[in-house]
Protein backbone atom coordinates (compact mmCIF):
# COMPACT_ATOMS: atom_id res chain seq x y z
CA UNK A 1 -14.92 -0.88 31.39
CA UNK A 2 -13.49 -0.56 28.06
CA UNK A 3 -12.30 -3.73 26.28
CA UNK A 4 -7.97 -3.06 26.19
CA UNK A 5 -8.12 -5.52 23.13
CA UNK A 6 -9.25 -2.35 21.15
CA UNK A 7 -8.19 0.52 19.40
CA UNK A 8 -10.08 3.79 19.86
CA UNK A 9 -10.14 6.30 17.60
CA UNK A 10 -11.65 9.61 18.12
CA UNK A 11 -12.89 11.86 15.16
CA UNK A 12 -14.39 15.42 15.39
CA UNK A 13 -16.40 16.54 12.53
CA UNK A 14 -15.33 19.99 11.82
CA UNK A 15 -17.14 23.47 10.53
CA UNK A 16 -16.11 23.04 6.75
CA UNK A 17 -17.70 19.22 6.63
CA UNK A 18 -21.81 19.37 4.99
CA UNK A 19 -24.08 17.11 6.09
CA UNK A 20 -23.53 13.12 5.26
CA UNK A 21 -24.34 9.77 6.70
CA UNK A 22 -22.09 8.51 9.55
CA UNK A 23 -20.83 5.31 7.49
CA UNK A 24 -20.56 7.75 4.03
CA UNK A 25 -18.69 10.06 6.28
CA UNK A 26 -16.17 7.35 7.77
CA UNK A 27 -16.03 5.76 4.70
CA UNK A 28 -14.13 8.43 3.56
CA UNK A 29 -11.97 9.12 6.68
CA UNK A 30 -11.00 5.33 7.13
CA UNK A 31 -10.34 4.13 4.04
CA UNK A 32 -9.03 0.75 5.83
CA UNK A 33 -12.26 -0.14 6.71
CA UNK A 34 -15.10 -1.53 4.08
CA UNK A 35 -18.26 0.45 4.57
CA UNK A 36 -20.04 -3.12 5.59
CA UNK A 37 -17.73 -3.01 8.17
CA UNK A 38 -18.28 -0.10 9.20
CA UNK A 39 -22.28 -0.58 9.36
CA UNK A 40 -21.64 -3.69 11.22
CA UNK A 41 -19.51 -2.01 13.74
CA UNK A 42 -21.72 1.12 14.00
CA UNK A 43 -24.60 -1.44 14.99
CA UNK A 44 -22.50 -3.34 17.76
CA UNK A 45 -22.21 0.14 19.21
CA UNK A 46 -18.83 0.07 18.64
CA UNK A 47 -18.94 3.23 16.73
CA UNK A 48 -20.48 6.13 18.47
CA UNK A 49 -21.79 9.78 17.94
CA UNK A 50 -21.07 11.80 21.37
CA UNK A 51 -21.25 8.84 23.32
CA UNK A 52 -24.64 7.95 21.95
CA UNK A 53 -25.63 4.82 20.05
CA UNK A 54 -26.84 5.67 16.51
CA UNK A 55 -27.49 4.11 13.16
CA UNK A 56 -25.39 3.62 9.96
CA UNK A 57 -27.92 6.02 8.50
CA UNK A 58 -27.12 9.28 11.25
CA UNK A 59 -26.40 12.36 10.08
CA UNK A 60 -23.21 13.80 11.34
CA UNK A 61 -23.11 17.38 11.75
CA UNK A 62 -20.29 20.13 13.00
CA UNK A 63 -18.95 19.60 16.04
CA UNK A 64 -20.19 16.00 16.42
CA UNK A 65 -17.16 13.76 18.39
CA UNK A 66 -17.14 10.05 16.68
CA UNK A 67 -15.40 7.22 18.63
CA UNK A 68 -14.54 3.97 17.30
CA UNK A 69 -13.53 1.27 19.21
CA UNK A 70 -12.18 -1.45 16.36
CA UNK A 71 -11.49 -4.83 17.85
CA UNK A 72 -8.20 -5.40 17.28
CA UNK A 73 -7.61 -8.51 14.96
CA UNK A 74 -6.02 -11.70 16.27
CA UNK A 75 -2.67 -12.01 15.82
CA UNK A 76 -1.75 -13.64 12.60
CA UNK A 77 -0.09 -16.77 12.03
CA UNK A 78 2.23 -17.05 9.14
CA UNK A 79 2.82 -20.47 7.24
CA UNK A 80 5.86 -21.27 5.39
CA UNK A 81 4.61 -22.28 1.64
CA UNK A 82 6.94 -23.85 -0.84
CA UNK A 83 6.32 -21.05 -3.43
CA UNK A 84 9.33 -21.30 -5.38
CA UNK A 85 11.61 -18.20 -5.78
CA UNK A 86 13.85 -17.17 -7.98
CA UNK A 87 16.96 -15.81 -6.16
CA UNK A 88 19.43 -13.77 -7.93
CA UNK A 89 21.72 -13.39 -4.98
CA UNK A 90 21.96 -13.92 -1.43
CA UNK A 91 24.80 -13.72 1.03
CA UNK A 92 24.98 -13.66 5.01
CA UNK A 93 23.25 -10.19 4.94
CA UNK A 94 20.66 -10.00 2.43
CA UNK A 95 18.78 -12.09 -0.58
CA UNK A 96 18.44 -10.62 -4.05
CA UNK A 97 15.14 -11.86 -5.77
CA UNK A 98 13.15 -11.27 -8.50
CA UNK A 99 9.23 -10.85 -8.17
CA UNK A 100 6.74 -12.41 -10.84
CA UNK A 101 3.72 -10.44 -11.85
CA UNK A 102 0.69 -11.77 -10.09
CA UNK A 103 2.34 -12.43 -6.48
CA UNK A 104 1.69 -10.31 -3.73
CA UNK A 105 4.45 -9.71 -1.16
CA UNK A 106 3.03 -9.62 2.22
CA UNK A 107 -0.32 -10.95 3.96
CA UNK A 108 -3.42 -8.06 3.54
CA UNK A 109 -6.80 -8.79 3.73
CA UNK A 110 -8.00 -11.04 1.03
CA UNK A 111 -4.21 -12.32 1.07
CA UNK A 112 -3.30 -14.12 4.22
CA UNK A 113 -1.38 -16.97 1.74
CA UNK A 114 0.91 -17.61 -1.15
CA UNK A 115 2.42 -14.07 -0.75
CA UNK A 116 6.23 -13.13 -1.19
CA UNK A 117 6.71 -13.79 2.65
CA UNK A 118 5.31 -17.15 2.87
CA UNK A 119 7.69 -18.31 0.75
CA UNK A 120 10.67 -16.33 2.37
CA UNK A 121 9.59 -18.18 5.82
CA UNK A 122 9.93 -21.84 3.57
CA UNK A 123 13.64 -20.39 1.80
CA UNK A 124 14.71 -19.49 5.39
CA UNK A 125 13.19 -22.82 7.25
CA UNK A 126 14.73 -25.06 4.80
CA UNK A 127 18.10 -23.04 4.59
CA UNK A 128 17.98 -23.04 8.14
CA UNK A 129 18.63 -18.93 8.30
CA UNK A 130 16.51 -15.93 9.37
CA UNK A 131 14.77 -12.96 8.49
CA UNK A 132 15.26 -9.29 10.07
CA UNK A 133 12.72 -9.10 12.22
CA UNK A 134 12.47 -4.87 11.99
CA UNK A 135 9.33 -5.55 9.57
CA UNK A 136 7.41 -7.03 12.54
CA UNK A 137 5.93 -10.84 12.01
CA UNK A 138 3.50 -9.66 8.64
CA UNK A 139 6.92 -8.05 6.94
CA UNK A 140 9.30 -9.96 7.85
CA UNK A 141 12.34 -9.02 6.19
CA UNK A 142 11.27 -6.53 4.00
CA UNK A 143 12.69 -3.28 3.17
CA UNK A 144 10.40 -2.22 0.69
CA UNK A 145 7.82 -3.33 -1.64
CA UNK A 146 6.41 -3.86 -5.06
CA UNK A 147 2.48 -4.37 -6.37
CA UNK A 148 1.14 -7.23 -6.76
CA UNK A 149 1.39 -7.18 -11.06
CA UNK A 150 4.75 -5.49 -10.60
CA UNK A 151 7.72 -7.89 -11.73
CA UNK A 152 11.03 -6.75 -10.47
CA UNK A 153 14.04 -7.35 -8.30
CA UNK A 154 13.49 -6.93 -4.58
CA UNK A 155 16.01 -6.76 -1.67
CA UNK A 156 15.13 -8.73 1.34
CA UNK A 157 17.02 -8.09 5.14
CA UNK A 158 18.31 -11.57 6.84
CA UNK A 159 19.87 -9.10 9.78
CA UNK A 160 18.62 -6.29 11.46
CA UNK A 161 21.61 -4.22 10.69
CA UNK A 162 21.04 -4.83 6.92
CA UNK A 163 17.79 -3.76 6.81
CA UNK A 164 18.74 -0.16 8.76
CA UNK A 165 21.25 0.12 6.74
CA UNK A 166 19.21 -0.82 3.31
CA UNK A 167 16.37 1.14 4.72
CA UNK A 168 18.44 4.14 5.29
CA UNK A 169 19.85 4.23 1.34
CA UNK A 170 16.32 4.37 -0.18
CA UNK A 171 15.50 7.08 1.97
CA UNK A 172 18.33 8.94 0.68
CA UNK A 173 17.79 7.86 -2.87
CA UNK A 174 21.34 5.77 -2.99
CA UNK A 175 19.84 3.02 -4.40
CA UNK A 176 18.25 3.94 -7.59
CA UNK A 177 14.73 2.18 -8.46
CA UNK A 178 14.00 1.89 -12.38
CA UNK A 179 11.09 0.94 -13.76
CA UNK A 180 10.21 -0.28 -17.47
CA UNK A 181 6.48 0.55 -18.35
CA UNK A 182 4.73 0.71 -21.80
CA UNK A 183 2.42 3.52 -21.28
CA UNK A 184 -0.23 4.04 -24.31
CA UNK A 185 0.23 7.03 -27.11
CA UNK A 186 3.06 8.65 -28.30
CA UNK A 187 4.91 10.29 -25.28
CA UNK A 188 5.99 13.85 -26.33
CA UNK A 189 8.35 14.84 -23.66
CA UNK A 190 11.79 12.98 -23.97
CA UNK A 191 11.75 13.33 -20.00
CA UNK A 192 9.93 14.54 -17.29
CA UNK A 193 8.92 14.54 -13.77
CA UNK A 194 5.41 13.74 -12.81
CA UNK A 195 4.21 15.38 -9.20
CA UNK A 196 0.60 14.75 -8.07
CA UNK A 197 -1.02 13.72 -4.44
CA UNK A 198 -2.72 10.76 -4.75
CA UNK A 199 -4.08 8.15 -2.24
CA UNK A 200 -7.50 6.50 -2.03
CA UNK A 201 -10.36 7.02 -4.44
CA UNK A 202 -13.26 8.97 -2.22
CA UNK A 203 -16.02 7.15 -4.55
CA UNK A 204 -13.46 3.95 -5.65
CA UNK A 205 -12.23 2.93 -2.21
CA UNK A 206 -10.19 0.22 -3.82
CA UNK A 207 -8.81 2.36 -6.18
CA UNK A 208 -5.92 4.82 -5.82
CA UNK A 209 -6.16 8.17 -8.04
CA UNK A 210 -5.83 11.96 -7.27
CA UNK A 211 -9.42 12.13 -6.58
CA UNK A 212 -8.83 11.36 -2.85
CA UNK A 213 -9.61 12.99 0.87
CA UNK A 214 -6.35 12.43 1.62
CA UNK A 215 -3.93 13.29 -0.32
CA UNK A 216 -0.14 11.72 -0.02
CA UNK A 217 2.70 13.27 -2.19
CA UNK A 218 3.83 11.67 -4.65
CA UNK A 219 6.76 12.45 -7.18
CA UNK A 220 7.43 9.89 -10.07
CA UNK A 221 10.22 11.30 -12.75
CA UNK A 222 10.20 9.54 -16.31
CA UNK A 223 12.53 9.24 -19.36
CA UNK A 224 11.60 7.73 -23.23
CA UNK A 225 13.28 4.79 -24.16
CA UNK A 226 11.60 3.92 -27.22
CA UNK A 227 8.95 5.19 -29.10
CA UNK A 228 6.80 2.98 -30.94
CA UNK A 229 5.12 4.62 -33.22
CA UNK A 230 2.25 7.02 -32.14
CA UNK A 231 0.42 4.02 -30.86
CA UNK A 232 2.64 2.97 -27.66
CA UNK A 233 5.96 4.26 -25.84
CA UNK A 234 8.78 2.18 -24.04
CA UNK A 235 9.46 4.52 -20.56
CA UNK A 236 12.14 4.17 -17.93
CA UNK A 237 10.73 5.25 -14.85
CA UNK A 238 12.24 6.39 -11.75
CA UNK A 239 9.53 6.59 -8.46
CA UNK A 240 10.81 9.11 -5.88
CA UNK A 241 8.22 8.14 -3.34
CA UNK A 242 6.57 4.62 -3.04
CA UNK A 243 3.05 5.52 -2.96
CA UNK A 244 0.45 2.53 -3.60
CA UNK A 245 0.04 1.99 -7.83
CA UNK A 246 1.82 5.46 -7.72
CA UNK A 247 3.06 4.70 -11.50
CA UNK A 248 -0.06 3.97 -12.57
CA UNK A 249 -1.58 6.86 -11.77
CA UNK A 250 0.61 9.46 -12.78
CA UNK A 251 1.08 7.98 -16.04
CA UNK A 252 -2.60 7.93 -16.32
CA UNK A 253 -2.74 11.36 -15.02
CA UNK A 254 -0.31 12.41 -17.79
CA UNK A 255 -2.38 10.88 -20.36
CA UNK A 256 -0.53 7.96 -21.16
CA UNK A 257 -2.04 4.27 -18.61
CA UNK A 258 0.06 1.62 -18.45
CA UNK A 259 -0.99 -0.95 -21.08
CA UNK A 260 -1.86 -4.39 -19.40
């Protein structure tokens, strides 16, 4: 009887996939999971090759059905942490900030304190107000995000209705996001528009680039603000998706990283 505390995922290695190691192989189709992890599960039998316990090492092959059964973590408990903030607004609805470099905004692996929301929960417990709760207990609040050595403004939900109704205007691009970035090099274009998949690295796994199994579009549009000589240039930039280090690595991609 299968544990319900698990989530099972079935995989089916198709005709157009060579020959590769079960954890190489999943490494590349779960990008969540670490590759130790992986190995770990695989020898707990959690992971198996048509119902068949095998090791990290197996050689998958067309037509091969892999099922994982991932315990599914505990849930998390979220501490209020008097990280200061510095608020640029805030009314009944919603709360106006602006990010520092350096902090990330919601608990990930590797993060489970002093992130963005941590500090929200200690605003909101000492102001004696509330959070939408539409972002579920890790995202409390939030209608979208920024990296973690991104500085910016962010706009966080208190109600329900604000965060539909914030949610709703970045779909539709009502609320325009602009970026400053120095990129390195002498930018020739005065504008542009920047459209290139990207998602995980398949060798870098912490890395995002173009290089990637799969592939997310990803749209970024750019303008010059200032050209400093041929060594750097001053860009406004203008994300139409929110992909993960997205402006990164289309700037890279164009030839011109973001220095720092």
């Amino acid at each position: 009887m299968r544990n319900h505390a698990e989530e099972r995922t079935e995989l089916l290695v198709t005709s157009g996939e060579s020959p590769k190691r079960l954890d190489i192989f999943l490494a590349n189709r779960e990008p969540a999971l670490s590759r130790s992890a992986l190995q770990r599960l695989i020898e707990e039998g959690q992971i198996r090759i048509n119902g068949q316990r095998v090791k990290p090492s197996q050689k998958v092959k067309p037509g091969d059905r892999i099922v994982l059964e991932i315990p599914r973590p505990e849930p998390l408990e979220l501490k209020p942490e008097p990280i200061p903030l510095d608020v640029l607004y805030e009314d009944k609805a919603l709360l106006v900030l602006n990010k520092p470099s350096g902090l990330v905004v919601h608990p990930a692996p590797g993060h489970w304190s002093g992130t963005l929301v941590n500090a929200l929960l200690h605003h909101f417990e000492s102001a004696g107000g509330s959070l939408s709760s539409i972002g579920g207990k890790e995202r409390p609040g939030l209608v979208h995000r920024l990296d973690k050595e991104t500085s910016g403004v962010m706009v966080v939900a208190k109600t329900d209705q604000a965060h539909r109704s914030l949610a709703a205007q970045f779909k539709q691009h009502s609320i325009t996001r602009v970026y400053e970035a120095l990129a390195w090099g002498a930018v020739k274009k005065l504008e542009g528009v920047i459209e290139l998949p990207i998602g995980r690295d398949v060798k870098e796994r912490k890395k995002f680039s173009p290089r990637t199994a799969r592939p997310k579009g990803a749209a970024t549009a750019y303008r010059v603000a200032e050209r400093l000589g041929k060594l750097a240039t001053l860009l406004e930039v203008f994300p139409r998706t929110g992909r993960t280090h997205q402006i990164r690595v289309h700037l890279a991609a164009l030839g011109h990283p973001v220095l720092g």
